[in-house]
N, C-alpha and C. Protein backbone atom coordinates (compact mmCIF):
# COMPACT_ATOMS: atom_id res chain seq x y z
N UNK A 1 -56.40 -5.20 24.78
CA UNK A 1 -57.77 -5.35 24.30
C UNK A 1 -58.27 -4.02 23.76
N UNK A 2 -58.83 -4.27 22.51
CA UNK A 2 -58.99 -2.64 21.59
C UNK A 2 -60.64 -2.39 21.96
N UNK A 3 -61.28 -2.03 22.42
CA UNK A 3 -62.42 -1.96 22.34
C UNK A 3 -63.34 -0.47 21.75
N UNK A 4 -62.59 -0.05 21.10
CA UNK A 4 -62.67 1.22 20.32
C UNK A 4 -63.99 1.21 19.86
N UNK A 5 -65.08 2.34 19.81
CA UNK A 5 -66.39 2.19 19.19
C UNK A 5 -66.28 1.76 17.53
N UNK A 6 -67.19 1.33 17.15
CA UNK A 6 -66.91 1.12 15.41
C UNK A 6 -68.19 2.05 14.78
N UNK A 7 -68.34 3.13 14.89
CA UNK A 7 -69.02 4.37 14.21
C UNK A 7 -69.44 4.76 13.01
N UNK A 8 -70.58 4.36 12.70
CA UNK A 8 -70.83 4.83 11.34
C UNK A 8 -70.20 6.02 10.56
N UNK A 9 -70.61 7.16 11.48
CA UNK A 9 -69.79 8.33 10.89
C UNK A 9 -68.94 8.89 12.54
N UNK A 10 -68.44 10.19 11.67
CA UNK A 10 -67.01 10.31 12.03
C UNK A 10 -66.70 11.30 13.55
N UNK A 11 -66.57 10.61 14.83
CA UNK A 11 -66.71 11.59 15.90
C UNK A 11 -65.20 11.69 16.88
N UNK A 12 -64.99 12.23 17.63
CA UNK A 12 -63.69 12.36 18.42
C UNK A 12 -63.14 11.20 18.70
N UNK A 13 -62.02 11.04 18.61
CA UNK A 13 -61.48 9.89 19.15
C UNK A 13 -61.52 9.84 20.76
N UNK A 14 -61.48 10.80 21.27
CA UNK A 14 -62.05 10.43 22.58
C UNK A 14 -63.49 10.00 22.98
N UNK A 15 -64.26 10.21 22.26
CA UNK A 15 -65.72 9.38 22.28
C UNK A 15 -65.16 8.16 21.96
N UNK A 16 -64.86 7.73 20.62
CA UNK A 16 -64.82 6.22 20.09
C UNK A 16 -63.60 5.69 21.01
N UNK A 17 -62.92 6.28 21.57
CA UNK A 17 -62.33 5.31 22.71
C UNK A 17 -62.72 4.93 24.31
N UNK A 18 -63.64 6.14 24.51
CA UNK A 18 -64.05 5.83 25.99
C UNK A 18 -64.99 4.74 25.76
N UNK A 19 -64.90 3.80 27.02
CA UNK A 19 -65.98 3.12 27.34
C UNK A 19 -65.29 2.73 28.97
N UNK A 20 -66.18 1.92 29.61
CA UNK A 20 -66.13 1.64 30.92
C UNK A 20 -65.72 0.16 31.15
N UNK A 21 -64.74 0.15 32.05
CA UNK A 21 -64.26 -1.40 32.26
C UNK A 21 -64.13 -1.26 33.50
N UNK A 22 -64.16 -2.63 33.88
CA UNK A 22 -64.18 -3.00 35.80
C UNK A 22 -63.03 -3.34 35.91
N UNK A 23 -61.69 -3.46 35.23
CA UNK A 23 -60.35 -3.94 35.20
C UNK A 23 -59.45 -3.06 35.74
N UNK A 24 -59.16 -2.49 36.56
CA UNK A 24 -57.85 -1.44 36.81
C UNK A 24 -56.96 -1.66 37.22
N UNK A 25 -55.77 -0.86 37.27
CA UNK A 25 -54.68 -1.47 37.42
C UNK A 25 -54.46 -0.25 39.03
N UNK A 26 -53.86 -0.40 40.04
CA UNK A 26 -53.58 0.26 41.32
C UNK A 26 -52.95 1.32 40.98
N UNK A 27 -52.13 1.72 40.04
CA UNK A 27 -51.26 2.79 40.08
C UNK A 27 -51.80 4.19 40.16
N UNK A 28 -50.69 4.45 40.57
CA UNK A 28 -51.45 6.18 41.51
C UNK A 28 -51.69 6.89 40.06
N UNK A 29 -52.42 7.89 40.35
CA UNK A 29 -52.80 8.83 39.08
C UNK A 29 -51.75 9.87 39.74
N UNK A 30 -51.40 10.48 38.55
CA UNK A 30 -50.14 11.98 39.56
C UNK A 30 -51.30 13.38 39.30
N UNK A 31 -51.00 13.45 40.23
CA UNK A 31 -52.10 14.70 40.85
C UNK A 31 -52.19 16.03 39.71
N UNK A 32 -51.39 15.88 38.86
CA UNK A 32 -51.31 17.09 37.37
C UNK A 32 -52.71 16.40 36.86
N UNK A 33 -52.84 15.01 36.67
CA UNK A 33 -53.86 15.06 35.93
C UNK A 33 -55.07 14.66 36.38
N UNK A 34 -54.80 14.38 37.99
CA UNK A 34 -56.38 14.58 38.65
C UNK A 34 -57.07 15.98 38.23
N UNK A 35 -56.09 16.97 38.85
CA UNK A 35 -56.26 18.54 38.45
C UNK A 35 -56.82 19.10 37.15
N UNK A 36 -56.26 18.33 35.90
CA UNK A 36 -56.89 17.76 34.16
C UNK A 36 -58.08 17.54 34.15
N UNK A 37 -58.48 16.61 34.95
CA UNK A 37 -60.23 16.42 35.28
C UNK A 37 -60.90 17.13 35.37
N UNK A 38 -60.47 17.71 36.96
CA UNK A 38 -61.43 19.14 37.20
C UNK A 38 -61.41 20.36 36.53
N UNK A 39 -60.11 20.21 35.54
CA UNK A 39 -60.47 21.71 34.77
C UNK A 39 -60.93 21.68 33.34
N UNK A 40 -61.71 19.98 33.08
CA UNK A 40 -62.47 20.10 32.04
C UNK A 40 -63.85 20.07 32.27
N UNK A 41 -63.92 19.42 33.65
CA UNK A 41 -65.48 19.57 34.37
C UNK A 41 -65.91 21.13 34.37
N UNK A 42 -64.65 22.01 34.98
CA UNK A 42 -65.35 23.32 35.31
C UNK A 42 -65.85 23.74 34.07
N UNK A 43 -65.44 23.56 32.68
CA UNK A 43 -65.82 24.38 31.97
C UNK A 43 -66.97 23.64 30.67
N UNK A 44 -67.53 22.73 31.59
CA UNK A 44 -68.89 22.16 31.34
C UNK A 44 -70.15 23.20 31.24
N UNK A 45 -71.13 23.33 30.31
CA UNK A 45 -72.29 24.51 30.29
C UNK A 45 -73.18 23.74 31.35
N UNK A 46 -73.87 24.99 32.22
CA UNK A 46 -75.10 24.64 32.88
C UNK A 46 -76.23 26.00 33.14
N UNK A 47 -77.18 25.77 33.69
CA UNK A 47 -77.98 26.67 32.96
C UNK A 47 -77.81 27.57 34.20
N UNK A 48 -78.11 29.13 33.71
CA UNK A 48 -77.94 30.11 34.45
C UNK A 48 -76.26 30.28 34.71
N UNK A 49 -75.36 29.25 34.55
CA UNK A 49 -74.01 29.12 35.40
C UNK A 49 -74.14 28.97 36.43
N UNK A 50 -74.84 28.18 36.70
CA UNK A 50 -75.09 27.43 38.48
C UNK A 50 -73.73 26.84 38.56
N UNK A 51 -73.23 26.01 38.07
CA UNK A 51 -71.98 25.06 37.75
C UNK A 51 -72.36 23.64 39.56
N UNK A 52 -73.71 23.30 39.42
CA UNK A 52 -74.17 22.59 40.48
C UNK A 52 -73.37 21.75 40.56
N UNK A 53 -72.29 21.08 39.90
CA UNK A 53 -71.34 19.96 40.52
C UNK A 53 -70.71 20.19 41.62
N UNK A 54 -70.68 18.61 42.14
CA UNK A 54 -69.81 18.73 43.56
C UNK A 54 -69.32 17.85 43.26
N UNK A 55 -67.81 17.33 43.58
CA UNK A 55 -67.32 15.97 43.91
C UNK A 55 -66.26 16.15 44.94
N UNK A 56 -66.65 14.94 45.70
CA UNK A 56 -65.90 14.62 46.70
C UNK A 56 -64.49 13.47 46.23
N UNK A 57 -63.29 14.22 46.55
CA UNK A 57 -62.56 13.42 46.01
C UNK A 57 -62.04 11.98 46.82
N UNK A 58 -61.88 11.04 46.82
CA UNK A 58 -61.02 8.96 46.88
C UNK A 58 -59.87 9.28 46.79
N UNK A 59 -58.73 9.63 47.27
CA UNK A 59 -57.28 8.87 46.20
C UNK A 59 -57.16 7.63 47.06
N UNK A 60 -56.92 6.81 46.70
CA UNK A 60 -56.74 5.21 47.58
C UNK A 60 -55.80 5.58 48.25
N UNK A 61 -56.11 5.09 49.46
CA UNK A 61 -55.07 5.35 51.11
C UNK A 61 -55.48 6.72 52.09
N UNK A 62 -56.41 7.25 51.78
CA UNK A 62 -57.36 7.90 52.32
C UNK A 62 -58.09 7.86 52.85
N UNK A 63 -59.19 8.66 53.77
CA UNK A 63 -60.28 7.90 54.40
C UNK A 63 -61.36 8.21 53.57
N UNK A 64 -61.31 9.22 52.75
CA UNK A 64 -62.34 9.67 51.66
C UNK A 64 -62.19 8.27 50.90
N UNK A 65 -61.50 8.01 49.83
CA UNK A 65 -61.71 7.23 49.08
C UNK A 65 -62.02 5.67 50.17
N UNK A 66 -62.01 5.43 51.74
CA UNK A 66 -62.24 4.27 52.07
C UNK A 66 -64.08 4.87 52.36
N UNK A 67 -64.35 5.68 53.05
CA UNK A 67 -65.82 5.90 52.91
C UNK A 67 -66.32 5.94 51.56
N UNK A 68 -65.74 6.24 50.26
CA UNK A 68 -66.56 5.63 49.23
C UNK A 68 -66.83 4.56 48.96
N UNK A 69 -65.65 4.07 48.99
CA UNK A 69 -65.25 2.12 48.75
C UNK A 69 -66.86 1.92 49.47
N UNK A 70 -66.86 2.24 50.56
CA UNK A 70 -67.79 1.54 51.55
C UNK A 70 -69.53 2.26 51.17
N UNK A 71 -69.95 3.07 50.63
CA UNK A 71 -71.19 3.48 50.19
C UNK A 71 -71.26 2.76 48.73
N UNK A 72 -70.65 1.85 48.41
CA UNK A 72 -70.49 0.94 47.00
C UNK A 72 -71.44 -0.23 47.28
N UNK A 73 -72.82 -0.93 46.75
CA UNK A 73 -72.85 -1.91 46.89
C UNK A 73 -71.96 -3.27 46.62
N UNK A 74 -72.45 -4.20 47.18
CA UNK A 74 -71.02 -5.36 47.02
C UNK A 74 -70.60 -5.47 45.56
N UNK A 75 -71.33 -6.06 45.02
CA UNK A 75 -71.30 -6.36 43.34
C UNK A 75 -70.10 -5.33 42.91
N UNK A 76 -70.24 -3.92 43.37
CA UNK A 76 -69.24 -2.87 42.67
C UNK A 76 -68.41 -2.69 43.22
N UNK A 77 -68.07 -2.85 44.64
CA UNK A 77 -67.25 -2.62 45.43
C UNK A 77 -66.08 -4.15 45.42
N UNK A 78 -66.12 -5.00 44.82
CA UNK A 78 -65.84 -5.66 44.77
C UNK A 78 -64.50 -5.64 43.88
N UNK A 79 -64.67 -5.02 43.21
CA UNK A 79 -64.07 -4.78 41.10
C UNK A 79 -63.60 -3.38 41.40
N UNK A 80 -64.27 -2.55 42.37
CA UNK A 80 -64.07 -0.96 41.84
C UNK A 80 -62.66 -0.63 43.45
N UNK A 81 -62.14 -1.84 44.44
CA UNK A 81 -61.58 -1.32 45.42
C UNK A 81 -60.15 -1.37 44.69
N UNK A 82 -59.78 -1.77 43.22
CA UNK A 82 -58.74 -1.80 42.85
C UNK A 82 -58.53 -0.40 42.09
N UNK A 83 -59.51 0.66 41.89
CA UNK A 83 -58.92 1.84 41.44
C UNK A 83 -59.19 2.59 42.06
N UNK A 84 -57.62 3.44 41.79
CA UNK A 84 -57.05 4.65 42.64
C UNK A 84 -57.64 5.76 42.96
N UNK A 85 -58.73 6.17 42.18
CA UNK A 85 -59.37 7.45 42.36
C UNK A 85 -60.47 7.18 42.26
N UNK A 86 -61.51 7.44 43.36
CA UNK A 86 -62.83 7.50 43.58
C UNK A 86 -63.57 8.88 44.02
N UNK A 87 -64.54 8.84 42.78
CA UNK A 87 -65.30 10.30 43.53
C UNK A 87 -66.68 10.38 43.73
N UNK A 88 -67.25 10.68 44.48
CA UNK A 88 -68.93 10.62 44.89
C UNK A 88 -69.49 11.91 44.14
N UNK A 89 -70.20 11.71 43.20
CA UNK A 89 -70.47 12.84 42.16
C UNK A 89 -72.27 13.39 42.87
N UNK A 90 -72.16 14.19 43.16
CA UNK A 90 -73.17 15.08 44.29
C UNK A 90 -73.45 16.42 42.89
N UNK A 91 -74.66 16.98 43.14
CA UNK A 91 -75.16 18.05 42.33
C UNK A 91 -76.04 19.06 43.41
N UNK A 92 -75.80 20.30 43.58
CA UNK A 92 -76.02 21.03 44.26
C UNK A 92 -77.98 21.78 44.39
N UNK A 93 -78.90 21.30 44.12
CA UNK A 93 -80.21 21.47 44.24
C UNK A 93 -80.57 22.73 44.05
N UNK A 94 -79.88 23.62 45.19
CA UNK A 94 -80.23 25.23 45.16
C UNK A 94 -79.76 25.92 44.15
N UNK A 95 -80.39 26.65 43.58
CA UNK A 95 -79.56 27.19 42.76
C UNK A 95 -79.04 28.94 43.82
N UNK A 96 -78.11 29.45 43.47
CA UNK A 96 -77.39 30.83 44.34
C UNK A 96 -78.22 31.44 43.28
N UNK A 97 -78.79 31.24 42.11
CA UNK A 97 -78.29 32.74 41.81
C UNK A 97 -80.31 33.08 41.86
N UNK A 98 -81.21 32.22 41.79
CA UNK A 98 -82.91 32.01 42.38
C UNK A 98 -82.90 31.66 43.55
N UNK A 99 -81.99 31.19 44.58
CA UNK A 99 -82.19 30.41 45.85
C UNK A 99 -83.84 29.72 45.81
N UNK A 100 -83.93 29.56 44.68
CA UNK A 100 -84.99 28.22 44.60
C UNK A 100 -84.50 26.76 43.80
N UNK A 101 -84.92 25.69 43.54
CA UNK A 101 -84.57 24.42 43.16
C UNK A 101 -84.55 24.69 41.88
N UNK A 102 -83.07 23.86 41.19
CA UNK A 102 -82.63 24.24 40.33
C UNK A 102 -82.89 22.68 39.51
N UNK A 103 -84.00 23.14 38.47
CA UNK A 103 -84.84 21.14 37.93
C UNK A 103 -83.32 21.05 37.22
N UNK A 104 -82.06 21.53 36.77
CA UNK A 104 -81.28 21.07 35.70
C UNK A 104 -80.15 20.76 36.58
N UNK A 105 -80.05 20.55 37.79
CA UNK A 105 -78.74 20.24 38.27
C UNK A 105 -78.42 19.38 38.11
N UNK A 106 -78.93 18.53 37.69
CA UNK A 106 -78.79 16.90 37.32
C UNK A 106 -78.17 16.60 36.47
N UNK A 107 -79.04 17.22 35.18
CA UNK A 107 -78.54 17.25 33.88
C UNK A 107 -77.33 18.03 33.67
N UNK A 108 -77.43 18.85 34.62
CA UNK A 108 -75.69 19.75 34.19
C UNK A 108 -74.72 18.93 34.82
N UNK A 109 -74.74 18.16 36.15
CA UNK A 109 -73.65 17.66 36.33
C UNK A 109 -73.21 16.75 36.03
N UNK A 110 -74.42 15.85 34.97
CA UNK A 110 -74.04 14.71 34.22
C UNK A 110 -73.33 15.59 32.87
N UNK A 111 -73.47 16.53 32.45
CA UNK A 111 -72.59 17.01 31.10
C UNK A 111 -71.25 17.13 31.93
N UNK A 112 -71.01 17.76 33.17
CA UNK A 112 -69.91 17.80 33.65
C UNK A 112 -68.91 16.61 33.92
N UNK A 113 -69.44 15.85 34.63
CA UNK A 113 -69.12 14.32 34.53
C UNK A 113 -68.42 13.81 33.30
N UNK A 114 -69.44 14.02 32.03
CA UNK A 114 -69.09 13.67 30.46
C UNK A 114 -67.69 14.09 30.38
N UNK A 115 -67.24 15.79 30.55
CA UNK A 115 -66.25 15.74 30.22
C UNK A 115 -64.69 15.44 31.07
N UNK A 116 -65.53 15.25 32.69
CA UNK A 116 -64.29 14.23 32.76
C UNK A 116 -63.85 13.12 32.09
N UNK A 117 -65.05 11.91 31.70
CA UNK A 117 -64.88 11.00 31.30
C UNK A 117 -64.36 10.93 29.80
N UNK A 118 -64.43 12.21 29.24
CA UNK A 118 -63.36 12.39 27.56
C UNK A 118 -61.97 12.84 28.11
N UNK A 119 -61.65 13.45 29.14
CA UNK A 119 -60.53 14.18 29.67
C UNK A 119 -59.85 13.30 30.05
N UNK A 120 -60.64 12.13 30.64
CA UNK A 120 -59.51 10.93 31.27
C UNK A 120 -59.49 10.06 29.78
N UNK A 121 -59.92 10.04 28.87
CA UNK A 121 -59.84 9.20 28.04
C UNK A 121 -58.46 9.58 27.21
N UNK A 122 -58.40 11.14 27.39
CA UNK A 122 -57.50 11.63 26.51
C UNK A 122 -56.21 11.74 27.17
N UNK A 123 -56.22 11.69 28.51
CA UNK A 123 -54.75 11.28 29.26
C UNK A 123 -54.71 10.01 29.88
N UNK A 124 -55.24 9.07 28.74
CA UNK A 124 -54.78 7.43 28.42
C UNK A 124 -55.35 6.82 30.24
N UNK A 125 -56.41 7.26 30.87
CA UNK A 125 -57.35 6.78 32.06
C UNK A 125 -58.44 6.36 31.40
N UNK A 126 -59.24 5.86 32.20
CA UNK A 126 -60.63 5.12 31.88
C UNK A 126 -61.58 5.66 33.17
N UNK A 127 -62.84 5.86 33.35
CA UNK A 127 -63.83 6.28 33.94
C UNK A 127 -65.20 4.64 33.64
N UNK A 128 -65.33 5.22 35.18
CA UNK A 128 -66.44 3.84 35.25
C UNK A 128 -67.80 4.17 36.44
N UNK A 129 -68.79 5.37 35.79
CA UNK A 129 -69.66 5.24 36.72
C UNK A 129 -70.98 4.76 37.09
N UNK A 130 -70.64 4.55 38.48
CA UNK A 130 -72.03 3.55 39.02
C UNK A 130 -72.85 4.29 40.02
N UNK A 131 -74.42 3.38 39.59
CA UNK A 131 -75.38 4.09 40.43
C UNK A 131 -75.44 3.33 41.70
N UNK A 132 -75.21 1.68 41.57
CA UNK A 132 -75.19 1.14 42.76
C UNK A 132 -74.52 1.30 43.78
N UNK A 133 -74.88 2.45 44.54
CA UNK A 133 -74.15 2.97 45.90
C UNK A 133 -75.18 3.14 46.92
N UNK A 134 -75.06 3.40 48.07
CA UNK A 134 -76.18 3.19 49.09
C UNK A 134 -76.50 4.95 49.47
N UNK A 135 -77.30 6.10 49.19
CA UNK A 135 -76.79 7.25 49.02
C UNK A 135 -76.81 7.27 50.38
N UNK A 136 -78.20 6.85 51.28
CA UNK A 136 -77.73 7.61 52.46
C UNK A 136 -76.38 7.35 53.44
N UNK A 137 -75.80 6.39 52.86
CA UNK A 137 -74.68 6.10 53.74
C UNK A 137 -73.30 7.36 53.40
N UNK A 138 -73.78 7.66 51.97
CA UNK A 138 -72.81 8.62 51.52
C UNK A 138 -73.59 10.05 51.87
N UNK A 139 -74.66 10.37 52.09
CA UNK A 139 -74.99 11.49 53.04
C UNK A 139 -74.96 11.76 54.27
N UNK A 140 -74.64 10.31 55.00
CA UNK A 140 -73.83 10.70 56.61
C UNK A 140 -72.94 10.50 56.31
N UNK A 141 -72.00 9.87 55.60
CA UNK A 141 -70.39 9.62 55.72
C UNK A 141 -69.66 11.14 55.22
N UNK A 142 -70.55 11.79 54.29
CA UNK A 142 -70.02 13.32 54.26
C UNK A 142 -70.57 14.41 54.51
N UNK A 143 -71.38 14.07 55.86
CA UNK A 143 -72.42 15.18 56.07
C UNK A 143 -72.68 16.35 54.83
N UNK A 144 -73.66 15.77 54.05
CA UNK A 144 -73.75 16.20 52.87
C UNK A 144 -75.29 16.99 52.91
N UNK A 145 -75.57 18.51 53.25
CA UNK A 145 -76.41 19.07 53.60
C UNK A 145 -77.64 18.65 52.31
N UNK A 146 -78.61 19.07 52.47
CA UNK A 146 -80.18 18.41 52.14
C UNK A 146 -80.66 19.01 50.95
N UNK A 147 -79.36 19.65 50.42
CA UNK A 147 -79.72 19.85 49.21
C UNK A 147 -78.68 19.66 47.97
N UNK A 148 -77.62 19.23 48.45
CA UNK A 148 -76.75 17.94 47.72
C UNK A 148 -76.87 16.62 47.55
N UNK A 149 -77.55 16.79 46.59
CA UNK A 149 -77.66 14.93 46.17
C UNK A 149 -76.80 14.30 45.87
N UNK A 150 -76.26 13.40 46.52
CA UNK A 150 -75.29 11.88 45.89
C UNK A 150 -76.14 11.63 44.34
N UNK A 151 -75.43 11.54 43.30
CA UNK A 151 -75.39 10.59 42.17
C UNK A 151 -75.23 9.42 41.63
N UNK A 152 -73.93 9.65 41.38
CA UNK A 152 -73.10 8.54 40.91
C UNK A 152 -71.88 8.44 41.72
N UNK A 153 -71.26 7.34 42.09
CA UNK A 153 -69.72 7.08 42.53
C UNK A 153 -69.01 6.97 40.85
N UNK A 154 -67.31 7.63 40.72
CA UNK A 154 -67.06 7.27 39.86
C UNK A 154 -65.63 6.66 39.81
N UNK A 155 -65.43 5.57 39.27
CA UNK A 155 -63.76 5.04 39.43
C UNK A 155 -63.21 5.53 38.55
N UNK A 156 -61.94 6.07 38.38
CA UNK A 156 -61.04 6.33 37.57
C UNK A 156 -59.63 5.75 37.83
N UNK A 157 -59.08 4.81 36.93
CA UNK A 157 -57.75 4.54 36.95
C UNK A 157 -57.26 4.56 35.18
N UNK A 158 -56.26 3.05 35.53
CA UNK A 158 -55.46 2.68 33.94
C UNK A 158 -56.17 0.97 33.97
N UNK A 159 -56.33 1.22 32.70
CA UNK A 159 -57.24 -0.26 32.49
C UNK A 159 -56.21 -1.55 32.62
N UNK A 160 -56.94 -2.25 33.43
CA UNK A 160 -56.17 -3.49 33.53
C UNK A 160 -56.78 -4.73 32.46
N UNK A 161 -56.16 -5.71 32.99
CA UNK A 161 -56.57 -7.23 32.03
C UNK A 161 -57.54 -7.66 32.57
N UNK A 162 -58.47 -8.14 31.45
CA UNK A 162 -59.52 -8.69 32.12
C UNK A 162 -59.59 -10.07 32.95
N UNK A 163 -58.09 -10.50 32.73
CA UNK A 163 -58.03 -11.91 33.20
C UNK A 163 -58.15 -12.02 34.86
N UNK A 164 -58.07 -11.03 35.85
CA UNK A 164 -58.22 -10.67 37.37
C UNK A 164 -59.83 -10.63 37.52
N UNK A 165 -60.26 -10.54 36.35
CA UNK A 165 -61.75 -10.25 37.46
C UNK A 165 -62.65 -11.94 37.24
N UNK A 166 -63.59 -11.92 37.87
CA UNK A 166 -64.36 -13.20 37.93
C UNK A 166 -65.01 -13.08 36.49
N UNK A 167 -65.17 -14.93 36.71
CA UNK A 167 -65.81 -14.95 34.93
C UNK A 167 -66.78 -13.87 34.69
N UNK A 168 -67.69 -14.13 35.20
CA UNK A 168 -68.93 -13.51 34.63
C UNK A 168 -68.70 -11.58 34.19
N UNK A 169 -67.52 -11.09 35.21
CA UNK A 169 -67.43 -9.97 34.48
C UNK A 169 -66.70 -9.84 33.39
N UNK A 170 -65.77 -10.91 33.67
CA UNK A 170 -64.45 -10.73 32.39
C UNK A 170 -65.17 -11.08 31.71
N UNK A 171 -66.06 -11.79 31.02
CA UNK A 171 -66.94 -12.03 29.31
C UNK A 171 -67.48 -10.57 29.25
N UNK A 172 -68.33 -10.06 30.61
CA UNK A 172 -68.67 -8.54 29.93
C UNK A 172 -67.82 -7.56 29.38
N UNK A 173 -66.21 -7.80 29.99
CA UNK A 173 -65.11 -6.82 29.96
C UNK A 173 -64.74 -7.06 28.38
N UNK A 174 -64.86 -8.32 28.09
CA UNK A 174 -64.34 -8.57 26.68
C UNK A 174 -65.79 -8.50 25.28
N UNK A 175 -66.35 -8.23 25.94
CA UNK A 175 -67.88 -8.60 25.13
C UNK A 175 -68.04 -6.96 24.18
N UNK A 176 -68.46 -7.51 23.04
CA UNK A 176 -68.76 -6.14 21.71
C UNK A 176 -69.71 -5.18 22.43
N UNK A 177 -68.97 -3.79 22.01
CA UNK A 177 -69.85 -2.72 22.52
C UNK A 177 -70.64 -2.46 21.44
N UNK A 178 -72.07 -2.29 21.59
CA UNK A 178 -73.36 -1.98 21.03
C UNK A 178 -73.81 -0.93 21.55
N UNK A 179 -74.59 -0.06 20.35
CA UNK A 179 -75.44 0.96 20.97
C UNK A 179 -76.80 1.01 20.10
N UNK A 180 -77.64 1.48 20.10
CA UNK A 180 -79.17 1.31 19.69
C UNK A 180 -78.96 2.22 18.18
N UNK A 181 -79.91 2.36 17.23
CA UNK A 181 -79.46 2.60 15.74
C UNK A 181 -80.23 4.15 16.46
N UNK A 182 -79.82 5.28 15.20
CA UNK A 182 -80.73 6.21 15.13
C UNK A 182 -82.25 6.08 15.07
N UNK A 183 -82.49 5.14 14.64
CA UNK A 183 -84.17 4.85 14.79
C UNK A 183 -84.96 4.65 15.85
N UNK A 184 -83.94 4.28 16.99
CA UNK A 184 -84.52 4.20 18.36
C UNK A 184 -84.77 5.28 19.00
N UNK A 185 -83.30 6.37 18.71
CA UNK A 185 -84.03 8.00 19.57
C UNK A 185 -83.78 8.99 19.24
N UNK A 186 -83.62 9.19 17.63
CA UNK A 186 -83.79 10.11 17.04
C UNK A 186 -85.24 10.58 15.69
N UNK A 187 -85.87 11.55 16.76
CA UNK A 187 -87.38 11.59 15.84
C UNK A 187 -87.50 13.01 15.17
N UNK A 188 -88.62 13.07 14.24
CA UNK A 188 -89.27 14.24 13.89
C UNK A 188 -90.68 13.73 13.85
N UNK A 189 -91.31 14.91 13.56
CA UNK A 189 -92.08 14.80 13.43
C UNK A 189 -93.09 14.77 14.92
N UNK A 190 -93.47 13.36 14.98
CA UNK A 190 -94.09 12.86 15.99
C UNK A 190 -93.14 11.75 16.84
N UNK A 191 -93.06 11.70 18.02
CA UNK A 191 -91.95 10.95 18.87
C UNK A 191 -92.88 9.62 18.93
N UNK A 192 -91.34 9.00 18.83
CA UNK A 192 -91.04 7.02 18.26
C UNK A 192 -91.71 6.99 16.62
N UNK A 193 -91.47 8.45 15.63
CA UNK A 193 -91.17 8.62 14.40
C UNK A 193 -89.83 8.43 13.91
N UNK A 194 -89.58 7.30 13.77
CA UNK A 194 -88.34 7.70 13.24
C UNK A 194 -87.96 8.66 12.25
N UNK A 195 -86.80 9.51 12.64
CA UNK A 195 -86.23 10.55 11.77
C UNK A 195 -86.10 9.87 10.23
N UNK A 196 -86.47 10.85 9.42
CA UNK A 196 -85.91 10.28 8.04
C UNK A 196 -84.66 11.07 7.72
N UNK A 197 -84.25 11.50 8.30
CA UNK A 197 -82.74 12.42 7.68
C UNK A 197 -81.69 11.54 7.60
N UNK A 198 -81.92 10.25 8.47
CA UNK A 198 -80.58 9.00 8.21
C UNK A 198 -81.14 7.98 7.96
């Protein structure tokens, strides 16, 4: 199943190929390119160089990746206990270098995140993350001090067929990817102006 973006104009093929599917297939990831992940995350920009990401790593058959499984609501946990690598994506609040609250940790560890999710795209994995997780269960399950926030859980495997999962997801698994035109959130001027440059 090709589900490749169809792009007006012309961007990485790792953009126009990532997208997120609930289909995975069990096979182990080999630990060279778990390691691939994290060394495109590290070199994600954040402000000051806080580098606020945390992730806690899943490999399936672990007790990490079974305490994630389990901070998953059902709906996701359902679809997501078939891939191999699970990580609880946490962002660090304090910043070291103000030891006061850092408003961009959020936003930096979602750019960090991003480039796992091109990194696994580009060593032929798929990335799938969800908000539906229960956080505080994932702030006692990793005694996760009070200024690490849980995020996102994220699955990473090799995409499977959509024919394993229940109807209602397999039509989403197979269903056209859409995204909103430039007119929706790109402005000048005055905002919900649409830009005239496209």
């Amino acid at each position: 199943m090709n589900k490749k973006a169809t792009t007006e104009y012309k961007v990485l093929n790792v953009i126009s190929e990532r997208w997120s599917p609930r289909s995975f297939r069990e096979d182990e990831i080999p630990v060279e390119k778990i390691r691939s992940l994290f060394e495109a995350s590290r070199w994600s920009s954040s402000a000051f160089n806080d580098q606020p990401w945390r992730y806690i790593v899943g490999i399936k058959g672990s007790s990490s990746w079974n305490n994630i499984l389990d901070c998953l609501v059902e709906g996701n946990r359902d679809w997501a206990q078939r891939s191999p690598l699970l990580l609880l994506v946490c962002a660090e609040t304090l910043s070291p270098q103000t030891g006061k609250h850092n408003a961009y940790a959020a936003f930096d560890t979602g750019q960090s995140l991003a480039f796992i999710s091109l990194q696994a795209t580009e060593l032929g994995l798929y990335t799938h993350p969800m908000a539906g997780f229960h956080k505080d269960k994932a702030i006692n399950a990793f005694q996760l001090p009070s200024s690490v926030e849980p995020l996102v859980i994220l699955a990473v495997g090799y995409k499977n067929t959509p024919d394993i999962l229940p109807e209602n997801l397999k039509n989403i698994e197979e269903s056209e990817r859409k995204r909103k035109p430039f007119s929706e959130f790109v402005f000048t001027d005055k905002f919900n102006k649409a830009s005239e440059i496209f």
